[in-house]
Protein backbone atom coordinates (compact mmCIF):
# COMPACT_ATOMS: atom_id res chain seq x y z
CA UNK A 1 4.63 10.38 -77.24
CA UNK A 2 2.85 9.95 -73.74
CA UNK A 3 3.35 13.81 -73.90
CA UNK A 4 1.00 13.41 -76.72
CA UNK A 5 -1.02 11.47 -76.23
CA UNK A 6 -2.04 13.71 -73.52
CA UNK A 7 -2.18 16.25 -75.20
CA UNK A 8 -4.70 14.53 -77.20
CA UNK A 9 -7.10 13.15 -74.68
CA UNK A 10 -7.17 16.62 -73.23
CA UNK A 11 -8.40 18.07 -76.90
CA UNK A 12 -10.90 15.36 -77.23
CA UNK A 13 -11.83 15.79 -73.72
CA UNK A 14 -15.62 16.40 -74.53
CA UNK A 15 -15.97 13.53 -76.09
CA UNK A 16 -14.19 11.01 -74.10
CA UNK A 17 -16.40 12.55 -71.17
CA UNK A 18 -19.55 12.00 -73.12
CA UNK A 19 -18.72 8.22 -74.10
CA UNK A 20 -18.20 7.68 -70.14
CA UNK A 21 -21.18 9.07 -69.62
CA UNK A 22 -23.30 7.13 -72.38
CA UNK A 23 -21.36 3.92 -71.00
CA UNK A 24 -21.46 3.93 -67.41
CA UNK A 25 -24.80 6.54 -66.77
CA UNK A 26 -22.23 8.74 -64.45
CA UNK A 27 -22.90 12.49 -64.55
CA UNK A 28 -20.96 14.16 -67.34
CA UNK A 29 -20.13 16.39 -64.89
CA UNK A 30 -18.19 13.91 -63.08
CA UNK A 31 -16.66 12.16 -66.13
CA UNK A 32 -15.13 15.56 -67.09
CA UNK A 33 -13.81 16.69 -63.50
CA UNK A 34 -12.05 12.92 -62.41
CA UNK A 35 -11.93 10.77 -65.48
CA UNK A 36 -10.20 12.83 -68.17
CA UNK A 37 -7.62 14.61 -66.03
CA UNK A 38 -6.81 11.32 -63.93
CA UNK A 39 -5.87 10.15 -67.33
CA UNK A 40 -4.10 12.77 -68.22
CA UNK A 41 -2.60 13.45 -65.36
CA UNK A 42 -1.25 9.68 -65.43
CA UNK A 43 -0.03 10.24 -68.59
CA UNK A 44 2.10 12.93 -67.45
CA UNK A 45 3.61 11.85 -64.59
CA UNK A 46 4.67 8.85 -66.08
CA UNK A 47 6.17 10.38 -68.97
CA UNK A 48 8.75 11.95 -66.67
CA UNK A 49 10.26 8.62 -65.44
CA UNK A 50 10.50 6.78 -69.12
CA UNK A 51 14.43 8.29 -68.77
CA UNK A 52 14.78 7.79 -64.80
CA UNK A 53 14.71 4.11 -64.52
CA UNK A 54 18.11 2.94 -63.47
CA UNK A 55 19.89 0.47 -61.83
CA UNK A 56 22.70 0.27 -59.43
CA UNK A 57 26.47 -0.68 -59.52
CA UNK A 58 26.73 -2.43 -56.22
CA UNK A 59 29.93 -4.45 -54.77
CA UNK A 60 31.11 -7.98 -54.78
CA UNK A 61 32.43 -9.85 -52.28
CA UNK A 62 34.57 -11.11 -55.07
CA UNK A 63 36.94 -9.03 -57.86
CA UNK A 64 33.91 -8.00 -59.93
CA UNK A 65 32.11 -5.52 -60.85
CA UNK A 66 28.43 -5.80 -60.31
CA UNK A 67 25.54 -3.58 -61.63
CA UNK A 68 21.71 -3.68 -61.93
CA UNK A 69 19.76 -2.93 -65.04
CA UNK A 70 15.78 -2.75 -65.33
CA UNK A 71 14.18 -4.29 -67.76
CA UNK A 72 10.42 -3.95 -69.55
CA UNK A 73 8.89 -7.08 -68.84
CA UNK A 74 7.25 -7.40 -72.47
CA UNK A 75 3.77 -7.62 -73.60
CA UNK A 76 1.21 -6.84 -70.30
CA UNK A 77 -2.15 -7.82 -70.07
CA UNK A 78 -4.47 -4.56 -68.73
CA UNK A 79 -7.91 -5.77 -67.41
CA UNK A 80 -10.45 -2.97 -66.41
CA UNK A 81 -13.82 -2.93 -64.68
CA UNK A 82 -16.65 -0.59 -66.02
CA UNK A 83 -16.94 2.06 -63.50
CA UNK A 84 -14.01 4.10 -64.38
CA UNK A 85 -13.09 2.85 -67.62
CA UNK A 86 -10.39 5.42 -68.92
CA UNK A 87 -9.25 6.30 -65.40
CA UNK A 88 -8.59 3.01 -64.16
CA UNK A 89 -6.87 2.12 -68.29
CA UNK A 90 -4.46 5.01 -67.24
CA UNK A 91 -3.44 4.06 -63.97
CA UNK A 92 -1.98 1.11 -65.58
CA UNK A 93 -0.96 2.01 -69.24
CA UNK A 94 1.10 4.85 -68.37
CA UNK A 95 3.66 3.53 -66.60
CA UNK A 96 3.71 0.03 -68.88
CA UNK A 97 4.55 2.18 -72.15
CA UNK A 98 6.95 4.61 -69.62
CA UNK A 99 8.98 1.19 -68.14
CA UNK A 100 9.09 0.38 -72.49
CA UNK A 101 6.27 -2.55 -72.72
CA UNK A 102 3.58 -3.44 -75.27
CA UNK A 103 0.07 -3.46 -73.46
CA UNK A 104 -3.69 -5.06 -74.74
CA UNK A 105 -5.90 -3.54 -72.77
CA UNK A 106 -9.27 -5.64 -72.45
CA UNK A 107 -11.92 -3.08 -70.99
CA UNK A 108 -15.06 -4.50 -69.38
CA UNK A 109 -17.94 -5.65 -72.00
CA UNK A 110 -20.15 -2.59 -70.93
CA UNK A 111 -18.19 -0.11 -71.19
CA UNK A 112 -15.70 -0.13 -73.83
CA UNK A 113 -16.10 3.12 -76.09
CA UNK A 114 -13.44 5.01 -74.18
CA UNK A 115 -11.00 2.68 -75.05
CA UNK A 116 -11.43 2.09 -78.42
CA UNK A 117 -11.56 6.01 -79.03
CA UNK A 118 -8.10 5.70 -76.83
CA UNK A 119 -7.29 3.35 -79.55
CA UNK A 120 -7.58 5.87 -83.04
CA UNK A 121 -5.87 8.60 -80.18
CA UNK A 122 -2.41 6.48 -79.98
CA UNK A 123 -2.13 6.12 -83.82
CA UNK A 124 -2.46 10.10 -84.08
CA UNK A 125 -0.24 10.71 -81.29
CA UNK A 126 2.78 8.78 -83.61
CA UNK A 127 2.63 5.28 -81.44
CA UNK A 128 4.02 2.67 -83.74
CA UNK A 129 1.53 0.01 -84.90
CA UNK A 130 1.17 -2.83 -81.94
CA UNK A 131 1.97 -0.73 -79.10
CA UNK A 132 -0.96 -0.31 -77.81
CA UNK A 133 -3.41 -3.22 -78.62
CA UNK A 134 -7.73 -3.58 -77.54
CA UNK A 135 -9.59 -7.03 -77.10
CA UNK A 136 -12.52 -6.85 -76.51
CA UNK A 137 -15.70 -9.42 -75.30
CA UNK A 138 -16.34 -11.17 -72.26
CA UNK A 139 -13.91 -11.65 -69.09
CA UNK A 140 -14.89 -15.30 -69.07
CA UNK A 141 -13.38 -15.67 -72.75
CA UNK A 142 -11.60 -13.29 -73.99
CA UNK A 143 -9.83 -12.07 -70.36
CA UNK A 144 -9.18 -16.22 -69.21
CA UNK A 145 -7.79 -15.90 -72.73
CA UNK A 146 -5.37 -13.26 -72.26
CA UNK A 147 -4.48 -14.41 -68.82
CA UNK A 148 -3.10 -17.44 -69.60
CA UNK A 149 -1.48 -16.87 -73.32
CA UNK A 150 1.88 -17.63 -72.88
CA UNK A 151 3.24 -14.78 -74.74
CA UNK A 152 1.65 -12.39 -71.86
CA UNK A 153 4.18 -11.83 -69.31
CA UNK A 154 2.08 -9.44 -67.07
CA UNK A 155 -1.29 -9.35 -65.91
CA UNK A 156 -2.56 -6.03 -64.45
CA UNK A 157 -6.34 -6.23 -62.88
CA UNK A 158 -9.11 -3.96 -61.40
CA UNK A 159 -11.98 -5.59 -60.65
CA UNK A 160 -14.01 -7.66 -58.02
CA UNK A 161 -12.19 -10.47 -55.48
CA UNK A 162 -13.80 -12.86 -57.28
CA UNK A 163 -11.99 -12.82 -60.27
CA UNK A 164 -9.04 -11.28 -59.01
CA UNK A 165 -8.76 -15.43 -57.43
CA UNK A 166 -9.79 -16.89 -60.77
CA UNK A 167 -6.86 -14.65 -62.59
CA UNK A 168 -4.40 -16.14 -60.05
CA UNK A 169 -4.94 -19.56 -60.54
CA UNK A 170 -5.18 -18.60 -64.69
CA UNK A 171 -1.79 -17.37 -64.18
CA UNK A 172 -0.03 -20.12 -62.22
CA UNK A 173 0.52 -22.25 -64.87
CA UNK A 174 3.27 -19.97 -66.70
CA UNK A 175 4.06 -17.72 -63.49
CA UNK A 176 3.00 -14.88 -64.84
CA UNK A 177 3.93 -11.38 -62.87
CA UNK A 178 0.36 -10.47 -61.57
CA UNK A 179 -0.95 -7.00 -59.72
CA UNK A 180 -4.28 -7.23 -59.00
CA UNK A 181 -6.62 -4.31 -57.21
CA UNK A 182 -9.87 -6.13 -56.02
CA UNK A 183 -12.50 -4.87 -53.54
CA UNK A 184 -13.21 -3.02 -51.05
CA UNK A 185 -15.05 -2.41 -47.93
CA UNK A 186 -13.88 0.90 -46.88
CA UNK A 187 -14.62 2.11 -42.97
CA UNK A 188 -14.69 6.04 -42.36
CA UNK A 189 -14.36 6.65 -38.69
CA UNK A 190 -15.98 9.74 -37.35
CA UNK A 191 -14.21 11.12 -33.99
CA UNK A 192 -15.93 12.95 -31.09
CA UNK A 193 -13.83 16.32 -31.94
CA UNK A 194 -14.02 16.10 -36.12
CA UNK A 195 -15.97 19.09 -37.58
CA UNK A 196 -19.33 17.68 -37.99
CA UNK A 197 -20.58 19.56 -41.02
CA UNK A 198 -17.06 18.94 -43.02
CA UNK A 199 -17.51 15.03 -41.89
CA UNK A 200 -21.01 14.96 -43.08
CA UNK A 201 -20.11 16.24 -46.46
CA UNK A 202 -17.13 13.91 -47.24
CA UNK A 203 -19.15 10.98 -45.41
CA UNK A 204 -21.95 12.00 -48.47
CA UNK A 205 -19.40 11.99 -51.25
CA UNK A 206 -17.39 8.60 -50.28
CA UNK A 207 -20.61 6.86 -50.16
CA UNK A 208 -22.69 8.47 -53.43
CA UNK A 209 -20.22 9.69 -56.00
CA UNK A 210 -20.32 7.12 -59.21
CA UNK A 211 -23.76 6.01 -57.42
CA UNK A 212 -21.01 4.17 -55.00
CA UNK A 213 -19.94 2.26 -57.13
CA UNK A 214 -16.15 2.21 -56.70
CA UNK A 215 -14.09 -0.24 -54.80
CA UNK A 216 -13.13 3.10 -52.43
CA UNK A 217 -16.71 3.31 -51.48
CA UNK A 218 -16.52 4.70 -47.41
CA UNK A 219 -19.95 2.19 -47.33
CA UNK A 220 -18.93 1.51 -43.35
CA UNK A 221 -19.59 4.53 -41.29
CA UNK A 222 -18.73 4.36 -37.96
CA UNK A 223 -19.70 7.80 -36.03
CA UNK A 224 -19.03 8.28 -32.33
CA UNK A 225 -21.65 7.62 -30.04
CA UNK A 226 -21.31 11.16 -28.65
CA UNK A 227 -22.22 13.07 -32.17
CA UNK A 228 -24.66 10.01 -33.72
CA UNK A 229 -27.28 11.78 -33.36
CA UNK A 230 -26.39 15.04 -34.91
CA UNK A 231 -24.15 13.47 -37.63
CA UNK A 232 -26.95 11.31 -38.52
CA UNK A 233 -29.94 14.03 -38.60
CA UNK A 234 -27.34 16.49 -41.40
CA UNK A 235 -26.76 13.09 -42.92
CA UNK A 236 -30.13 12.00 -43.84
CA UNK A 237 -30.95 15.34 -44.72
CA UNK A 238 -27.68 15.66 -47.51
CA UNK A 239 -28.60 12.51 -48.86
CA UNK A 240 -32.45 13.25 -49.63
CA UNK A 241 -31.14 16.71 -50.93
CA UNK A 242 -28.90 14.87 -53.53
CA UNK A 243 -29.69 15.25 -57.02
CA UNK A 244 -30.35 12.47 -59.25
CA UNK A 245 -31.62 12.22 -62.53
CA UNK A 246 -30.28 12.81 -66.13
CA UNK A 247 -26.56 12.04 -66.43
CA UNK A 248 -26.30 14.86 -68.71
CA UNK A 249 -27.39 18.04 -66.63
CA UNK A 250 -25.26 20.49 -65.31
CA UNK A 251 -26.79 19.63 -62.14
CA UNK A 252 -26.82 16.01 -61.86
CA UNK A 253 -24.94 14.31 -58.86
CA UNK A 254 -25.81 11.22 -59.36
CA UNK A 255 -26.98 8.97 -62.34
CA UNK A 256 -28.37 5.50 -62.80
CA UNK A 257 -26.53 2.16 -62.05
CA UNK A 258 -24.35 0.85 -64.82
CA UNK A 259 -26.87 -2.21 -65.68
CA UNK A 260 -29.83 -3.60 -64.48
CA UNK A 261 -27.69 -7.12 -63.00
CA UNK A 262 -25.59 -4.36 -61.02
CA UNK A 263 -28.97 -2.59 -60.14
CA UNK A 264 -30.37 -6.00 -59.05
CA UNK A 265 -27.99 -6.88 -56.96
CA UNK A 266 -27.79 -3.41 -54.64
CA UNK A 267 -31.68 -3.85 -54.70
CA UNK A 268 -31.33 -7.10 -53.20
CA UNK A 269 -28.67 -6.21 -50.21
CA UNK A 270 -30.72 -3.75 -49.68
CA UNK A 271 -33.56 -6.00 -48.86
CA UNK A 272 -30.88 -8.13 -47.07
CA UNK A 273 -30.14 -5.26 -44.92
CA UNK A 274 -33.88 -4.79 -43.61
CA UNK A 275 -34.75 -8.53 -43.06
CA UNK A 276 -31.62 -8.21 -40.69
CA UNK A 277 -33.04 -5.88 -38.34
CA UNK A 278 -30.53 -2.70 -39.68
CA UNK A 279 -32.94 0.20 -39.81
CA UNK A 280 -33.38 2.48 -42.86
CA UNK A 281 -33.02 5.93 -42.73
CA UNK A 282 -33.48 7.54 -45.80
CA UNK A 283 -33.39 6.02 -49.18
CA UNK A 284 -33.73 2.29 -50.32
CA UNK A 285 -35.57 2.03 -53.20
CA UNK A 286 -36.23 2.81 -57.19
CA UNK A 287 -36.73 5.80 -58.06
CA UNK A 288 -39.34 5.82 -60.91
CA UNK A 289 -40.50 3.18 -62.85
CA UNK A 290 -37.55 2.94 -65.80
CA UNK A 291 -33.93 2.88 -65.63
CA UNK A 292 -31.56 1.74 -62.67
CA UNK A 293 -32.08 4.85 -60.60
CA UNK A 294 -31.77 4.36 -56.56
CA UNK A 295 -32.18 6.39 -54.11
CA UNK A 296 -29.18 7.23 -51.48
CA UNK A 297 -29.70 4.82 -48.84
CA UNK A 298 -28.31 4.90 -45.58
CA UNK A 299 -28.62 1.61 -42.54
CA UNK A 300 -28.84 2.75 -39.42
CA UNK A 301 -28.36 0.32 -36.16
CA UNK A 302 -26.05 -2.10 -38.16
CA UNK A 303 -24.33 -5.10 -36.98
CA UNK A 304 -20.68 -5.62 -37.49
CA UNK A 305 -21.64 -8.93 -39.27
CA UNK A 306 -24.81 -8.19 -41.30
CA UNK A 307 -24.14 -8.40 -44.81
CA UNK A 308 -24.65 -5.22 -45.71
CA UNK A 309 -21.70 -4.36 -43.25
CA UNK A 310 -19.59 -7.16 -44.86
CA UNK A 311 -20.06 -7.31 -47.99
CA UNK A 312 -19.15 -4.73 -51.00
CA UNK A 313 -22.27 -3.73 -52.22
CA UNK A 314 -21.23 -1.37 -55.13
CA UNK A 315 -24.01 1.09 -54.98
CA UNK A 316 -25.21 3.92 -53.07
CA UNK A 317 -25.58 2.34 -49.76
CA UNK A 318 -24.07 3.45 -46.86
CA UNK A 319 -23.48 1.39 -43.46
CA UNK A 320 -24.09 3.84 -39.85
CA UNK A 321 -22.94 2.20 -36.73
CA UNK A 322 -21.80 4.30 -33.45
CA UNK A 323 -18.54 3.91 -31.42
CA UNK A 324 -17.07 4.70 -28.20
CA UNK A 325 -13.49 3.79 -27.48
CA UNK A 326 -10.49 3.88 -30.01
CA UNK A 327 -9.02 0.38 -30.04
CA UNK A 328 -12.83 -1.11 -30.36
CA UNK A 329 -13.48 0.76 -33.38
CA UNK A 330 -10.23 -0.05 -35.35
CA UNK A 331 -10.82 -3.58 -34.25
CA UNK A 332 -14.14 -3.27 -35.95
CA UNK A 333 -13.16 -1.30 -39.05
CA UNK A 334 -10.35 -4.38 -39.41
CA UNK A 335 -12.97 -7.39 -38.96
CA UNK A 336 -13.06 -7.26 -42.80
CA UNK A 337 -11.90 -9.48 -45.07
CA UNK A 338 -10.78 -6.08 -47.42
CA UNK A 339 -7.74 -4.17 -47.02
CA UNK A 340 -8.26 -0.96 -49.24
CA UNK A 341 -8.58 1.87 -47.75
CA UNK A 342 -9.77 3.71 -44.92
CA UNK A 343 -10.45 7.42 -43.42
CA UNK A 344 -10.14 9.20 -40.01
CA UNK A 345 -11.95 12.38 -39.22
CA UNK A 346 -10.51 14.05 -35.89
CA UNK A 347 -8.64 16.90 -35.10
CA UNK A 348 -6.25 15.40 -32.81
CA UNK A 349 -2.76 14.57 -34.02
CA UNK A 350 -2.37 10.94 -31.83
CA UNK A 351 -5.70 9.89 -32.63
CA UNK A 352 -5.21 10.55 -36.36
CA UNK A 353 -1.60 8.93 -36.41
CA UNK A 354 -2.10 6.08 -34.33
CA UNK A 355 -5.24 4.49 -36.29
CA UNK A 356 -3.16 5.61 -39.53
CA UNK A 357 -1.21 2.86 -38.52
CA UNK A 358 -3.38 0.44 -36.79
CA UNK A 359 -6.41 0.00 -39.54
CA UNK A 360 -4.75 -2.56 -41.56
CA UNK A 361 -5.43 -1.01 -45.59
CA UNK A 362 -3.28 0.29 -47.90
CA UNK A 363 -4.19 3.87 -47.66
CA UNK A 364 -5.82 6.33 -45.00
CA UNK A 365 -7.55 9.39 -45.74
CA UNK A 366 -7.45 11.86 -42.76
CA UNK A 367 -10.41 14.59 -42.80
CA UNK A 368 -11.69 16.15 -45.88
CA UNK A 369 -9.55 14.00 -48.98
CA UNK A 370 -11.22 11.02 -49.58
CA UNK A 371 -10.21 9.51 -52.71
CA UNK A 372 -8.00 11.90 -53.43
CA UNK A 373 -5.43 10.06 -55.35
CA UNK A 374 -2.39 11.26 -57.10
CA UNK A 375 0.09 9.25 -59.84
CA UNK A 376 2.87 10.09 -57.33
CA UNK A 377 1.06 8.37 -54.85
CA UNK A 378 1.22 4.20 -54.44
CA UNK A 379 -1.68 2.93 -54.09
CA UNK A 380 -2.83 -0.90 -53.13
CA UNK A 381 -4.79 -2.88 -51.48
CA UNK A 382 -4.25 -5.22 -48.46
CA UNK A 383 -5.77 -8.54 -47.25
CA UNK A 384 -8.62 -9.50 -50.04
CA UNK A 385 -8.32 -6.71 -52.08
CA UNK A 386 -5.41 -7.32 -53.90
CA UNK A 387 -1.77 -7.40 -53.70
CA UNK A 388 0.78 -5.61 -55.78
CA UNK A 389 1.18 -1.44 -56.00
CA UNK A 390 0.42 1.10 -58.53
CA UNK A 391 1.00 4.29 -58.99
CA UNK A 392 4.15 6.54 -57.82
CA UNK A 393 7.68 4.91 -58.36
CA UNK A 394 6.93 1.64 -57.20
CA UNK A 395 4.02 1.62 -59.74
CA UNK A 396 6.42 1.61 -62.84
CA UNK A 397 8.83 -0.66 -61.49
CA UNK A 398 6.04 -3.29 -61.02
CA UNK A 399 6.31 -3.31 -65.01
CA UNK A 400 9.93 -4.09 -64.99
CA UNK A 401 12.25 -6.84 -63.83
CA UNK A 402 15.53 -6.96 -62.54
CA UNK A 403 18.79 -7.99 -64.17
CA UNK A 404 22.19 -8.64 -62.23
CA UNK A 405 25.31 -8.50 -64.26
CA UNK A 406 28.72 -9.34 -62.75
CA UNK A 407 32.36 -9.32 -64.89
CA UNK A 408 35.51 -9.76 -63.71
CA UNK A 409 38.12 -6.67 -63.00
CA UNK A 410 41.40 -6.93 -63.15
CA UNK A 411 43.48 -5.16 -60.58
CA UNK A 412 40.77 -3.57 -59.25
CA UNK A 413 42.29 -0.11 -57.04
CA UNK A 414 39.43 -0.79 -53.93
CA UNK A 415 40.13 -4.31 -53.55
């Protein structure tokens, strides 16, 4: 039935693209080249292991035989933030109905189309009545609510620190089996050998795509002090050449923010930013007088500890700040209280495998594959942005639980 369902989301693929689009103001461009196939591509890979989970038969220190079964944990709780609302469903809902659970998926208040469209999907695709379930309304209500009913055995969440706390201390109280994946304040390190105009380009997209706002956002740029100057010059002049506008053109790269308390609040860091002495580049303001358009905006002469530099802003902002020796700048790119991910542009081996293991986040990009993530793939955070894994093997068993059996064998021939 995943199989199916698949199949499904990939026929209705226009539309599903255009309700992400309506929803979240991304370019349909962009709805229909990530969102849909991440989906689908979830849905696939999970649908391989629904026959793979197994145990093991292990042996006693006693005359018994001993042996491991996994278990579906039971109904789980799937929480979802607005930015990638049928990407971010999938991530978690594939391998919950693979490991044999029952999920209610709560999407966020602004964007829940997708999922309720998801919703008409699963009955076509031959998914038995309460298998898949949708709440929807606010997180303070309706998600608190979910997160501590006591018939909810698993809580899955994507969404800001914040909460990701508040859904802990909800789920205390009947020790609920919790994966949260919070936010992020992502460092891209430039080296003195990477290939400038590749590093300039992937800099661009790990900033702006979704308008930045996604918890991978490489908003911390730190560019060697040898190449600033260059980098900076084909950076300012990519970001002015970006095109914004209607989310529906071919040609659109980048559309409005989600909602004007979103909009408000990048505005406002923004300003934060300049009355801290970071200087502005390119970019930093409203573009037009109607809708939540900005402008790509990128800081130069940051501070480690501005805010802009600490905090996750969730729009197109991007942080510039030079370096010159190794163990300073993954000392810097750690002073965060995030753990999400990180990337590396150099061309030298060492370099790239010793700060692979020294930046302290859950996953490294290395040159040109930022946020390039794959269902086989775990993928976490560390520190404040979360704890728990999904995706790859470890991703489905995080929706099962383990049961020991032991029974006595008589005249056993090893013992």
């Amino acid at each position: 039935m995943l199989y199916r369902l698949a199949d499904l989301v990939e026929e209705n693929a226009e539309e599903l693209a255009l309700l992400e689009a309506l929803d979240v103001g991304k370019p349909l461009m962009e709805a229909k080249m990530m969102d849909i196939p991440g989906f689908v591509s979830f849905m696939r890979y999970y649908a391989g292991w629904a026959d793979k989970l197994s145990g093991q038969t292990l042996k006693h220190v006693m005359p018994l035989l001993a042996y491991t079964l996994r278990e579906p944990l039971g109904v789980c709780a799937l929480i979802v933030p607005w930015n990638f609302p049928l990407g971010l469903l999938g991530m978690k809902l594939a391998p919950a109905l693979a490991a044999g659970n029952t999920v209610v998926a709560k999407p966020a208040e602004q964007s829940m189309l997708t999922t309720l469209r998801l919703a008409q999907l699963f009955l076509e695709a031959g998914f038995p009545p309460g298998v898949f379930n949708v709440v929807t309304g606010l997180g303070p209500t309706v998600g608190a609510a979910l997160v501590q009913h006591p018939l909810v055995d698993k809580v899955a969440f994507t969404g800001s620190t914040v909460v990701g706390k508040q859904i802990l201390t909800d789920a205390a109280s009947s020790m609920k089996h919790v994966t949260l994946e919070c936010g992020g304040k992502c460092s891209l390190i430039v080296c003195a050998d990477a290939n400038i105009d590749e590093a300039v380009e992937t800099a661009h997209q790990a900033a702006f795509v979704c308008a930045g706002q996604f918890c991978t956002a490489g908003s911390r740029l730190f560019v060697h002090e040898d190449i600033y100057d260059e980098f900076m010059a084909k950076a300012v002049k990519r970001a002015q050449s970006r095109n914004i506008g209607d989310p529906f053109q071919a040609t659109t790269e980048q559309g409005p923010i989600a909602f004007k308390e979103q909009f408000d609040k990048v505005l406002a860091l923004i300003e934060a930013g300049k009355e801290e002495g970071a200087k502005l580049l390119t970019g930093g303001h409203q573009i037009g007088d109607s809708g939540y358009y900005i402008e790509p905006t990128l800081f130069g002469d940051v501070r480690d500890g501005m805010r802009i530099a600490q905090e996750e802003i969730f729009g197109p902002v991007q942080c510039c700040m030079t370096w010159r020796d190794t163990d300073e700048v993954v000392r810097r790119a750690n002073n965060s209280a995030y753990g999400l991910a990180a990337g590396v542009f150099t061309n030298d081996l060492d370099t790239a495998n010793y700060m692979s293991r020294a930046l302290k986040v859950g996953t490294v990009w290395i040159n040109s594959c930022w946020f390039m993530l794959s269902p086989s793939v775990p993928f976490g955070g560390h520190k404040q942005s979360g704890f728990g894994v999904e995706c790859g093997q470890e991703g489905i068993e995080a929706y099962t639980q383990m049961k020991a059996v032991m029974m006595p064998i008589k005249r056993p021939p090893w013992v």
